[in-house]
Structures are given as structure tokens and as C-alpha cells.
Protein backbone atom coordinates (compact mmCIF):
# COMPACT_ATOMS: atom_id res chain seq x y z
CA UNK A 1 125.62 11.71 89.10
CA UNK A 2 126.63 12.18 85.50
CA UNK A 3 130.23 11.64 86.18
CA UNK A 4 129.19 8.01 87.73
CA UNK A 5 128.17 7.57 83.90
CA UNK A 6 130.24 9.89 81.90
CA UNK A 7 133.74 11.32 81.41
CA UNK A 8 133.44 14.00 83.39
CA UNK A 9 132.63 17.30 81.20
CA UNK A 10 131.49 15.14 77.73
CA UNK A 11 127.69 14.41 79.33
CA UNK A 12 126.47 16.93 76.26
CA UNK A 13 128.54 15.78 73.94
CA UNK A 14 128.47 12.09 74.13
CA UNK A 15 124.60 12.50 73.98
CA UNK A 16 124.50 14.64 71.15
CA UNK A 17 126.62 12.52 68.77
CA UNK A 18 124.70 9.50 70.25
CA UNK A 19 121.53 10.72 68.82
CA UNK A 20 122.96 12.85 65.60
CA UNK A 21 124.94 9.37 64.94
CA UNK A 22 121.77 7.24 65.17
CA UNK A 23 119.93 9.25 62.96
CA UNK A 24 122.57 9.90 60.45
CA UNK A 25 123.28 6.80 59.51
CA UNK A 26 119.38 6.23 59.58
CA UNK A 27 118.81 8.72 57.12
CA UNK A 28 122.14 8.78 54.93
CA UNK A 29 122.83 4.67 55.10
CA UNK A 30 120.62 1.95 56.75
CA UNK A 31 118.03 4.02 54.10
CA UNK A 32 119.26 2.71 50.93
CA UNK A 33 118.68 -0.73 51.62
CA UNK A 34 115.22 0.02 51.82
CA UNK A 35 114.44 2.58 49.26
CA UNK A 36 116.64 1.02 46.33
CA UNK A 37 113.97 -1.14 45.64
CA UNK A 38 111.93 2.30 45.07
CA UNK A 39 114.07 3.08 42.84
CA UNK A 40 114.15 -0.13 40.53
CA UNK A 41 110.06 -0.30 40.71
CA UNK A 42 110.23 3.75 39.73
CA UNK A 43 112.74 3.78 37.49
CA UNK A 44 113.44 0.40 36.03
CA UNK A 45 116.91 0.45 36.94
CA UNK A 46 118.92 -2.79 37.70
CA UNK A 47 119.97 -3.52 41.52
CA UNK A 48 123.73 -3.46 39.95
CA UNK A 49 123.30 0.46 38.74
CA UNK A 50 121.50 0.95 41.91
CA UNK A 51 124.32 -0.30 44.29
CA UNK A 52 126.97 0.92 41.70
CA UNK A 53 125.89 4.16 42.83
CA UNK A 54 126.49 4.12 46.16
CA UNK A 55 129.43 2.46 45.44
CA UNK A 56 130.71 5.21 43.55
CA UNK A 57 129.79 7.47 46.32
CA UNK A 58 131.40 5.40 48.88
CA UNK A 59 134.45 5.83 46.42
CA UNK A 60 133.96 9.63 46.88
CA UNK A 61 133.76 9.66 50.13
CA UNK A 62 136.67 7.66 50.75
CA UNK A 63 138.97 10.36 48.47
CA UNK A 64 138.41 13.35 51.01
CA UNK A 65 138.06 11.32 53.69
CA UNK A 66 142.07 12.02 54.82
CA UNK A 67 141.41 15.93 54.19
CA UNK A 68 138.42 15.66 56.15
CA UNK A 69 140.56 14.45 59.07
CA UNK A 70 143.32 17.04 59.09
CA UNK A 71 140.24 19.86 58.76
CA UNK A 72 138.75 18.48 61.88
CA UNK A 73 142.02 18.67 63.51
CA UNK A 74 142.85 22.13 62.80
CA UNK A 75 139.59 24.03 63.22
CA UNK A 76 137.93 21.64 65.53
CA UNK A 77 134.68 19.36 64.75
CA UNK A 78 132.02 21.39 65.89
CA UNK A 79 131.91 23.59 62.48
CA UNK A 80 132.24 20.82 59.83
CA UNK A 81 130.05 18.31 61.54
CA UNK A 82 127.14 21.37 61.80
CA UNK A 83 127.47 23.15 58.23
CA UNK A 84 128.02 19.08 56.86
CA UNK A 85 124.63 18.44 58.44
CA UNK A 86 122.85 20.92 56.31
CA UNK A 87 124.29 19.51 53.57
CA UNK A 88 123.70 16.02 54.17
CA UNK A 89 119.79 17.20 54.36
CA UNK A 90 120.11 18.97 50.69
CA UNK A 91 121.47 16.20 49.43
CA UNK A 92 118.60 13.58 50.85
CA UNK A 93 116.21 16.08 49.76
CA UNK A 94 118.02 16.06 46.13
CA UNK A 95 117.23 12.62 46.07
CA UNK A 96 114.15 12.96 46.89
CA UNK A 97 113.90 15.39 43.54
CA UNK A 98 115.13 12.63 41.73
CA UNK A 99 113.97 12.64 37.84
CA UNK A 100 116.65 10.53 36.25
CA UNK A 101 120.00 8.98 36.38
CA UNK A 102 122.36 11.56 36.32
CA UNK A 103 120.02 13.69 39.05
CA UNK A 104 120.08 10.48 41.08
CA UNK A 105 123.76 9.85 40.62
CA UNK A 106 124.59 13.22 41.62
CA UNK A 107 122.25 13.62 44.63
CA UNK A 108 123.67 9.96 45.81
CA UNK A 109 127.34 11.11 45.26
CA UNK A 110 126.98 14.53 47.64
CA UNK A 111 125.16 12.59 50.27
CA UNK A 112 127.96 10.15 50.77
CA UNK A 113 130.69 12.47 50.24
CA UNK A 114 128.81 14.85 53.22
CA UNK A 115 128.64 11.60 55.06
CA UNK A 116 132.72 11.83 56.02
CA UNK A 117 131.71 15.09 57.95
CA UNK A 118 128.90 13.57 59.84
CA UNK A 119 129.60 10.04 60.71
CA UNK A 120 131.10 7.44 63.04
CA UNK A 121 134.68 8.97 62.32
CA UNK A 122 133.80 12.48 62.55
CA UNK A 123 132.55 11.96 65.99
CA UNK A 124 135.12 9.96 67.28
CA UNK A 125 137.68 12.93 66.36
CA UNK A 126 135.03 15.10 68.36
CA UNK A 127 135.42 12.92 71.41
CA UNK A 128 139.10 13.20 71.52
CA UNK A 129 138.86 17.00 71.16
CA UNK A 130 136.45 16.86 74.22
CA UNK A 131 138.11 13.70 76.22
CA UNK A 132 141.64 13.42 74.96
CA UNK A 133 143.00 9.71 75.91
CA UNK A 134 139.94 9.30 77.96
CA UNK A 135 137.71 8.92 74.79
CA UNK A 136 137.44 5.31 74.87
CA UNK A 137 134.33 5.43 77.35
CA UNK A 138 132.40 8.35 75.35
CA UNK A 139 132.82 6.44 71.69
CA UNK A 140 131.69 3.34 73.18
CA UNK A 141 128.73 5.23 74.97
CA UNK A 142 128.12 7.09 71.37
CA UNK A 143 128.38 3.55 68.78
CA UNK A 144 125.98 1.71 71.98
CA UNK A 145 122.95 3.87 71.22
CA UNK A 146 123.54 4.62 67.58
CA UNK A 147 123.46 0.81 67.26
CA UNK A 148 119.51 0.96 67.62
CA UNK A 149 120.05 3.31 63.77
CA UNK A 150 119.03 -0.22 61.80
CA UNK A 151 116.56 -1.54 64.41
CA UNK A 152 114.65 2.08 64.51
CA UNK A 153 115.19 3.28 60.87
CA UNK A 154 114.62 0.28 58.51
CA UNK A 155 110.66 -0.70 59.99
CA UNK A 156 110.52 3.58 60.79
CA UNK A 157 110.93 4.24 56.99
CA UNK A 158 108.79 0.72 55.79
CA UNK A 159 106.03 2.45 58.20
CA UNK A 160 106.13 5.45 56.32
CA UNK A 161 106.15 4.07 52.80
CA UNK A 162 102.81 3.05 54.19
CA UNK A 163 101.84 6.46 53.55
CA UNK A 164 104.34 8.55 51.92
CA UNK A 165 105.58 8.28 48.34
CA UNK A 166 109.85 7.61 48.28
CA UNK A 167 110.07 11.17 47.79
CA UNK A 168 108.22 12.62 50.70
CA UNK A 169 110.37 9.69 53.06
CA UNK A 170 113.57 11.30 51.51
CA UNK A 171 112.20 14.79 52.26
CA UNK A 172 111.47 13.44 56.04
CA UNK A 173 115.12 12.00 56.21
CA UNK A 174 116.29 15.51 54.96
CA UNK A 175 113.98 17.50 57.78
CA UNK A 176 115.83 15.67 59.89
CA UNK A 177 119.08 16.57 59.42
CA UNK A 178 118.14 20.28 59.28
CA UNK A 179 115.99 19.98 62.78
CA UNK A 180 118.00 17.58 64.78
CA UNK A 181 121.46 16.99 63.58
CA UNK A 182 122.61 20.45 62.76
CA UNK A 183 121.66 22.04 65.99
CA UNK A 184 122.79 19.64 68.03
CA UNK A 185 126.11 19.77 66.46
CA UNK A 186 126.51 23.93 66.79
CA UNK A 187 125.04 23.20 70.54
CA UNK A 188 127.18 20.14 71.75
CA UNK A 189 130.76 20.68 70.10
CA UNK A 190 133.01 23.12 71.55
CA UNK A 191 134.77 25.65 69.37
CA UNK A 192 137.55 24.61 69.37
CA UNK A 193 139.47 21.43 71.55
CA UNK A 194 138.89 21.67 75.44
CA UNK A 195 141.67 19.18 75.88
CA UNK A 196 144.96 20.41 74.09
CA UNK A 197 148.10 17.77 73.37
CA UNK A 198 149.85 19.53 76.31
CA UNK A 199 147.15 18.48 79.27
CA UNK A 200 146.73 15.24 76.82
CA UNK A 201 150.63 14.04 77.56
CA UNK A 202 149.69 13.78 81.42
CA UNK A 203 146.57 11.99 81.00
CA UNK A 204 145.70 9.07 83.61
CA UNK A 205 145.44 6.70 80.47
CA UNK A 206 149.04 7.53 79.14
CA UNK A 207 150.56 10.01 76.59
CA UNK A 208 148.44 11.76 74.15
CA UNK A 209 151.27 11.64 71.77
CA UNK A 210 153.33 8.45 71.08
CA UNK A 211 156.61 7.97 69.86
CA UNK A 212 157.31 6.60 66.73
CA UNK A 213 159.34 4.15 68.36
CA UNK A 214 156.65 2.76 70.54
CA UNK A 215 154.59 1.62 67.45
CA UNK A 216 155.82 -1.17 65.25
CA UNK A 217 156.46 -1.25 61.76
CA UNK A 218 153.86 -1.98 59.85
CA UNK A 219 151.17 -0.84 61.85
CA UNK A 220 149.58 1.57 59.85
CA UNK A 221 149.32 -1.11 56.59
CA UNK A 222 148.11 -4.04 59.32
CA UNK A 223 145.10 -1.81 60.68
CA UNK A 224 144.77 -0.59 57.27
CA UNK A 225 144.09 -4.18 56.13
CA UNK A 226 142.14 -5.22 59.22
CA UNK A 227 139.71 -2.36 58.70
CA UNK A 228 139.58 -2.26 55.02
CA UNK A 229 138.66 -6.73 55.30
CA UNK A 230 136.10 -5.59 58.02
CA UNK A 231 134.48 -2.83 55.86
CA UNK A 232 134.36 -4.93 52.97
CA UNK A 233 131.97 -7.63 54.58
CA UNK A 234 130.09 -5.04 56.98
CA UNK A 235 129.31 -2.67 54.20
CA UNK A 236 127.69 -5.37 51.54
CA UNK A 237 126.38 -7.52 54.50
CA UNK A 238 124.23 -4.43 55.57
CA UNK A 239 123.18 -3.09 52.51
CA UNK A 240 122.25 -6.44 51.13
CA UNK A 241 120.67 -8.50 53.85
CA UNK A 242 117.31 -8.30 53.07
CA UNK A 243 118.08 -9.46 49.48
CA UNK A 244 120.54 -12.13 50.59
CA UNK A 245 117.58 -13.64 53.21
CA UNK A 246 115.17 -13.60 50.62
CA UNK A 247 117.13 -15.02 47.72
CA UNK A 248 117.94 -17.85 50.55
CA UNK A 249 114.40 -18.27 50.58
CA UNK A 250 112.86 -16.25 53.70
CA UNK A 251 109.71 -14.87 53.19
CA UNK A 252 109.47 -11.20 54.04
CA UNK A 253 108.25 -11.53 57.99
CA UNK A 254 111.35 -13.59 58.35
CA UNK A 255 114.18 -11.55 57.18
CA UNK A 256 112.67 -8.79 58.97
CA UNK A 257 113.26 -10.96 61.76
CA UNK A 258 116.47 -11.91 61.35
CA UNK A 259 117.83 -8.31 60.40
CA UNK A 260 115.49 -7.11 63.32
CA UNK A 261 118.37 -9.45 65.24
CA UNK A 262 121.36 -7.80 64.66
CA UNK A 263 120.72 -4.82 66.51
CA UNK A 264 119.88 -5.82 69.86
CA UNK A 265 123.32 -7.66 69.59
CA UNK A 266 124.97 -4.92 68.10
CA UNK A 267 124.23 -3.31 71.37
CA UNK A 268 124.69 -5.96 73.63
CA UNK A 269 128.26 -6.03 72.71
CA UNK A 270 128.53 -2.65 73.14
CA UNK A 271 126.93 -2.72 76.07
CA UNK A 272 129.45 -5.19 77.70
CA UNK A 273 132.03 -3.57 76.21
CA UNK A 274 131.08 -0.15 77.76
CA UNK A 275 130.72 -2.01 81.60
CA UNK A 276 134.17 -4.55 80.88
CA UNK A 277 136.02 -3.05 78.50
CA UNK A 278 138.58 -1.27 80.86
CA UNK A 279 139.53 -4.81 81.52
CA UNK A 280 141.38 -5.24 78.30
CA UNK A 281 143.31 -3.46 75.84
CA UNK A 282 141.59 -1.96 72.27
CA UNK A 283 143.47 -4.75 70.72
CA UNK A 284 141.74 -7.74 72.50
CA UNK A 285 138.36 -6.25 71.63
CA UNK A 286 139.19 -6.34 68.09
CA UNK A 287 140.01 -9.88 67.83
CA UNK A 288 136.82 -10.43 69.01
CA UNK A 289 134.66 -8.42 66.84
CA UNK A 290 136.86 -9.60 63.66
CA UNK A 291 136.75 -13.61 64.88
CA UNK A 292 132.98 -13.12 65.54
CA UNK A 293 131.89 -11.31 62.32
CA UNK A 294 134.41 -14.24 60.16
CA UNK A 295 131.95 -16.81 62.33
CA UNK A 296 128.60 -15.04 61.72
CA UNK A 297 129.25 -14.22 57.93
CA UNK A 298 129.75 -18.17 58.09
CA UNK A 299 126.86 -19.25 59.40
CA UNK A 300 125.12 -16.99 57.02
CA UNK A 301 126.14 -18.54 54.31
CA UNK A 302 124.22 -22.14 55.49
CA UNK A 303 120.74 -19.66 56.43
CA UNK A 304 119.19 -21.03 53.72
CA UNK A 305 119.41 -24.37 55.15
CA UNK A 306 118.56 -23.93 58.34
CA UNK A 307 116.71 -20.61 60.66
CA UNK A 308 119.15 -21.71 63.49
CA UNK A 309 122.12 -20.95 60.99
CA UNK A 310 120.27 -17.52 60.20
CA UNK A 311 120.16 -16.42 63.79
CA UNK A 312 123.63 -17.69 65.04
CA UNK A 313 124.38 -15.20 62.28
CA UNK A 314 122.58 -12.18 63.67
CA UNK A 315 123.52 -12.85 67.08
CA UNK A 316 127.51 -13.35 65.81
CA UNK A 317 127.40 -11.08 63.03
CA UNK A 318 125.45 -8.63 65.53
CA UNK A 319 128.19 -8.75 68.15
CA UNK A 320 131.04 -8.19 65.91
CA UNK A 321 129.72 -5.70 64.09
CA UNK A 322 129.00 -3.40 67.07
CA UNK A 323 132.55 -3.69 68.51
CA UNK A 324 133.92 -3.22 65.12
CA UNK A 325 132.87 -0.06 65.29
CA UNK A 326 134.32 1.10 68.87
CA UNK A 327 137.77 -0.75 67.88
CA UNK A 328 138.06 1.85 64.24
CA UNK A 329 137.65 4.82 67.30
CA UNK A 330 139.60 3.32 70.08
CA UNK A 331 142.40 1.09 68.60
CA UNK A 332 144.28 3.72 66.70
CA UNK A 333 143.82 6.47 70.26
CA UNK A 334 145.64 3.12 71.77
CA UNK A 335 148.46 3.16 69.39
CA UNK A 336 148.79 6.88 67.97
CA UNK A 337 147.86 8.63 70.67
CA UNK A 338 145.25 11.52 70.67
CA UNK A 339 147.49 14.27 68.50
CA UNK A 340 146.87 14.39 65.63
CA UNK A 341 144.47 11.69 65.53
CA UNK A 342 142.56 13.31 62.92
CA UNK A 343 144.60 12.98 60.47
CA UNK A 344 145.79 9.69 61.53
CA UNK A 345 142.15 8.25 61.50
CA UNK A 346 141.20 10.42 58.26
CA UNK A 347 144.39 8.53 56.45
CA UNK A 348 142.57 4.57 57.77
CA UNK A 349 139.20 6.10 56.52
CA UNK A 350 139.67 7.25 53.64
CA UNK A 351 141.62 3.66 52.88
CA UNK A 352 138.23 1.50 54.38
CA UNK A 353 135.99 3.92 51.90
CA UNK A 354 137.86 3.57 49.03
CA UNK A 355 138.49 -0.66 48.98
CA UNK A 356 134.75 -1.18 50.31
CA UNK A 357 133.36 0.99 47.87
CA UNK A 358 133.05 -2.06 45.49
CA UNK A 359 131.31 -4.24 47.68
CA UNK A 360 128.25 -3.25 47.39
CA UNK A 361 128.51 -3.18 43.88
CA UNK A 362 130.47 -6.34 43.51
CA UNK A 363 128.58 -8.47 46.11
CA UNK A 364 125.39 -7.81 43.81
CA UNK A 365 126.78 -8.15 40.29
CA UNK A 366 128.31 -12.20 42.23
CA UNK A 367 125.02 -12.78 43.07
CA UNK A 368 123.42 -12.47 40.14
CA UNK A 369 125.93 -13.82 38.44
CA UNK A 370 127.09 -16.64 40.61
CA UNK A 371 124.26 -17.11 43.75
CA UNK A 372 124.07 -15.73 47.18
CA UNK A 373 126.33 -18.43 48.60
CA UNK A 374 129.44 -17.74 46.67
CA UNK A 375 128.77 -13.56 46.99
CA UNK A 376 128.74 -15.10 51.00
CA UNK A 377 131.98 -17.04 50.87
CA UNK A 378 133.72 -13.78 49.80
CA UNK A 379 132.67 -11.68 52.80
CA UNK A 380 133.77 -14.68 54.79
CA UNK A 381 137.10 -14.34 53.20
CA UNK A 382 137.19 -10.38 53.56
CA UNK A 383 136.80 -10.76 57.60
CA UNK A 384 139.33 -13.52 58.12
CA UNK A 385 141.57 -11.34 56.43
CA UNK A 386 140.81 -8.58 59.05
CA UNK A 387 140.90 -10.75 61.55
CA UNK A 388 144.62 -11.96 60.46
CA UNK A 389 146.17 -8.81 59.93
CA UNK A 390 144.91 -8.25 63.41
CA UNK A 391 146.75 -11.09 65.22
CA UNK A 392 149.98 -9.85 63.23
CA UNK A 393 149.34 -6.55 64.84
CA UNK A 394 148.74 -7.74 68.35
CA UNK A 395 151.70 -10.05 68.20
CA UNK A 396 153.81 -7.04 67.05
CA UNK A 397 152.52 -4.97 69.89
CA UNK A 398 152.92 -7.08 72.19
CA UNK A 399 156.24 -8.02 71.73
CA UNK A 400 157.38 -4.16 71.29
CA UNK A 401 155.93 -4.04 74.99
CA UNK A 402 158.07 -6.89 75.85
């Protein structure tokens, strides 16, 4: 029955890392959005410092984020993605110990750097250690249920600052990593790759290692771009959108509401990607999650004139953002290959960390500065970018096909 569903032999894994994912990026991202307004009210600080932190620890992230890939390719996932989990619940308790700047600066900074151990990227390198070429299915399977991270973690942590001081909900966040994430890691991952480069080269989806000349020039700097744009918009977009709906003048109900959106459609594309996506090539999937976040991010930016603008956004901005997640997993497997795709992957994340470290930082200094709208135009700008460098990159493919 579980091969109907599954790859057969990544059942454990795929559910693992679907439930570690969700409630890593609970704990360790969709949380900030929330709880930096817990930290102006406690501290005084400005949103700017607040978001200049992560920022900064986006930054760090992004800087081992290549090393991080050519570890997991030569011992394996399994270790880093455990031991990182322990760390990432240190670190949330650290902030939860927070008495001043520089002990929330540094507790921020070693959360997000443990992030690159424990996220989206780490677990796609532990599908293709599982799957080889055949990972596609089990990172689309993974991204569809840790889509519900938002919908379940942003009212789960409101709910508990019901009751809890911001402290005790960072020392939850931290239990969490310690009692869920961690084990399941150790228990899921094998020890080391149960599909090696030789098996991966016969593969029913093609060659686990491409040539170099099967890949055009240029693709490494075109994904780059595509990815970095994307990251850009996504990263500010989903830090800031409660801020953005209110300053557009939604009360709080409604931009609950609206962000409540995004999830459901986050999913739903995955969803139909998951049941159609053997249909069509990596490539084709990312035009359409890079076209519909440029179109949602639009639409966005005339919310405050309209609720029918504001949820065309979520349902656009929804869609796009859950594929863009599968296409950072599955489009460089369809190019590279599965060897080596660590390091490969590591080299496009740490790129995507490092350029959309200032957004969040930049997106709030604009609009306070400038107004929402303008802050709005520039994500706009940042996804048609990714979505050009992407139909460079398709063309370039295709006609190297040709």
C-alpha cells in the first residue's frame, strides 16, 4: 500500500522530514513574525534592529551554507540534521534567556546559522541520499505537509501568548526540537546513502550524474538569480505580512485572515503538483511558481484598496510560494544530477541566504521610510527578476535538448 503513495523504501523518511520540516520552520522562522513585536513592547527596540537581526543571521547562515552541503554529502544527513536539532533547541531556548541586545543578537545568530542543518535544503539532500533521481515525489510529499508550518504555528504560538510569557513560548519552541525533531532525525535517516552514484546512473528517471556538456552555460548564475529574486520577495513577504496588512489598513481579524490564506494554497499547489507533476519537467513548474508569486506580490500591493486584491494575493502568492519551494529541491536534481548534489545545492543556498538576508531588514527600514506600497513594488521587482532569469534558463535548456 505504501508504495501506491511513496517511493518505495522512503515511507519513514519522507514522513519524518514532513513533520521535523513543519515544525522547524514553525519554531526557528514563521516564529519571528510573531514574537518580534515581543520584543519591541519588552525591550523598546525598533522593528529595523529587530529585523536587522535576523537579517544578520540570515547573512550567517548563508556563509556556511555551501560547507554545510559538501558535509551532508560526505558523511550523510542523518548526523548533522540530528546533533543540528539539539542545537537549534539551545539556541530558541537562548532566546528565550534573552536579557539584552547582544544576548538577543547572539541567540538569534546561532538559531539561523543551525537552521542550514535542519531545513528545507537539508532535507532535500536527505531525500536524494534515500531516493537518488527518484526524489522528486518524496520533496514534493515533504514541502506539501510542511506547508501547513504558517497555518499551524502563527495562531499555535498567538494561543499560547494567551498564557505564556515570550519566554516560556521560546522554551516550548525549544522542547520541541529536543522531543520531536532530533529523534526523528537519528530514527528516519540512514547512516549513510542507501542509493550510491553507481545504482543512481541506471535510474528509471535518467543519470544520477550529468555531463558538463549536457548543462548550458550559465546555468549555475541563471538559477542563482532566479532563486536569489524569489528569496528576496518570499523572505520579507513572510516575515512582514502582518505588518504590511495592517499598515494597509486591516484590522487584526483580517490579516489573520488573509495570512490564514496562504497556506491552504501553499498546499494546494503542492498538492497538484504531487498528483500532475510527472507531467512536466522541474523547469515548467518553476515558471509557474515565479509568474504566480510576480502576480500575487502585485495584487498585494493594491490590498489596501480593495479585500478582493488582498486575497487574489494569498491565493497567487500562496500557490507560488509552495512550488517555489519543490522547484529549489527538484530543478537543480533535473539539471545536476543526484552526485554531488550537496554541494551543488549548498553552493545556490548559501547564494539565496546571503542576497535575501537584507530583505527583511531593508523591506522595513522602505517602509518606514517610504510606505508599504513602494517596500511592495520592490518585491514585485525581485520576482520578475526570478521569473526572467528563469525563461533564459528554460530557453537554454531547451535548445541544448534540441
Amino acid at each position: 500500500m505504501l508504495n501506491r503513495v511513496f517511493v518505495p523504501g522512503t515511507a519513514g523518511a519522507v514522513i519524518g522530514l514532513a513533520i521535523t520540516m513543519t515544525v522547524g520552520y514553525g519554531a526557528l522562522f514563521y516564529s519571528f513574525s510573531i514574537m518580534s513585536g515581543e520584543f519591541v513592547i519588552a525591550f523598546g527596540w525598533t522593528r529595523s534592529f529587530v529585523y536587522a537581526v535576523f537579517s544578520a543571521g540570515l547573512l550567517a547562515s548563508g556563509l556556511i551554507a555551501s560547507m554545510v552541503g559538501i558535509l551532508l554529502d560526505r558523511v550523510g544527513a542523518r548526523m548533522p540534521m540530528g546533533i543540528g536539532s539539539l542545537l537549534a533547541g539551545l539556541s530558541l531556548i537562548a532566546i528565550g534567556m534573552t536579557v539584552g541586545p547582544v544576548s538577543f543578537v547572539l541567540a538569534s545568530l546561532a538559531a539561523l546559522l543551525v537552521s542550514a542543518f535542519v531545513l528545507y535544503e537539508a532535507a532535500f539532500v536527505a531525500m536524494t541520499q534515500v531516493a537518488g533521481m527518484r526524489a522528486r515525489l518524496g520533496i514534493t510529499q515533504i514541502t506539501l505537509v510542511a506547508g501547513f508550518a504558517q497555518t499551524i504555528f502563527w495562531p499555535l504560538i498567538v494561543w499560547m501568548l494567551g498564557f505564556l510569557d515570550w519566554r516560556e513560548v521560546y522554551f516550548v519552541l525549544g522542547a520541541m526540537q529536543f522531543v520531536i525533531c532530533a529523534p526523528l532525525h537519528f530514527l528516519v535517516l540512514p547512516r549513510k546513502a542507501m542509493v550510491e552514484p553507481a545504482v543512481q546512473q541506471d535510474n528509471v528517471e535518467g543519470s544520477g550524474r550529468k555531463t558538463r556538456d549536457s548543462v548550458p552555460p550559465g546555468t549555475m548564475l541563471l538559477l542563482g538569480i532566479c532563486f536569489c529574486g524569489g528569496a528576496m520577495a518570499i523572505t520579507a513577504t513572510q516575515l512582514h505580512l502582518p505588518g504590511i496588512l495592517g499598515a494597509l489598513g486591516y484590522d487584526t481579524a483580517a490579516a489573520a485572515f488573509v495570512g490564514a490564506l496562504v497556506g491552504p494554497f501553499q498546499v494546494g499547489a503542492r498538492l497538484t503538483e504531487m498528483v500532475f507533476g510527472a507531467r512536466r519537467t522541474p523547469m515548467s513548474t518553476g515558471l509557474v511558481s515565479t509568474l504566480l508569486l510576480t502576480v500575487g506580490l502585485a495584487f498585494l500591493a493594491f490590498a489596501g484598496f480593495s479585500s478582493k486584491a488582498a486575497i487574489a494575493f494569498a491565493v497567487c502568492y500562496g500557490s507560488g510560494q509552495g512550488l517555489t519551494y519543490i522547484v529549489r529541491g527538484a530543478v537543480p536534481l533535473h539539471l545536476f544530477g543526484s552526485v554531488g548534489y550537496g554541494r551543488i545545492t549548498g553552493r545556490l543556498n548559501s547564494a539565496r541566504l546571503i542576497l535575501s538576508a537584507a530583505s527583511p531588514f531593508g523591506f522595513a527600514w522602505i517602509a518606514e521610510n517610504r510606505g508599504e506600497v513602494p517596500a511592495i513594488s520592490l518585491l514585485v521587482a525581485s520576482a520578475a527578476v526570478a521569473f526572467g532569469a528563469l525563461v533564459v534558463l528554460s530557453r537554454r535548456v531547451n535548445a541544448a535538448a534540441r
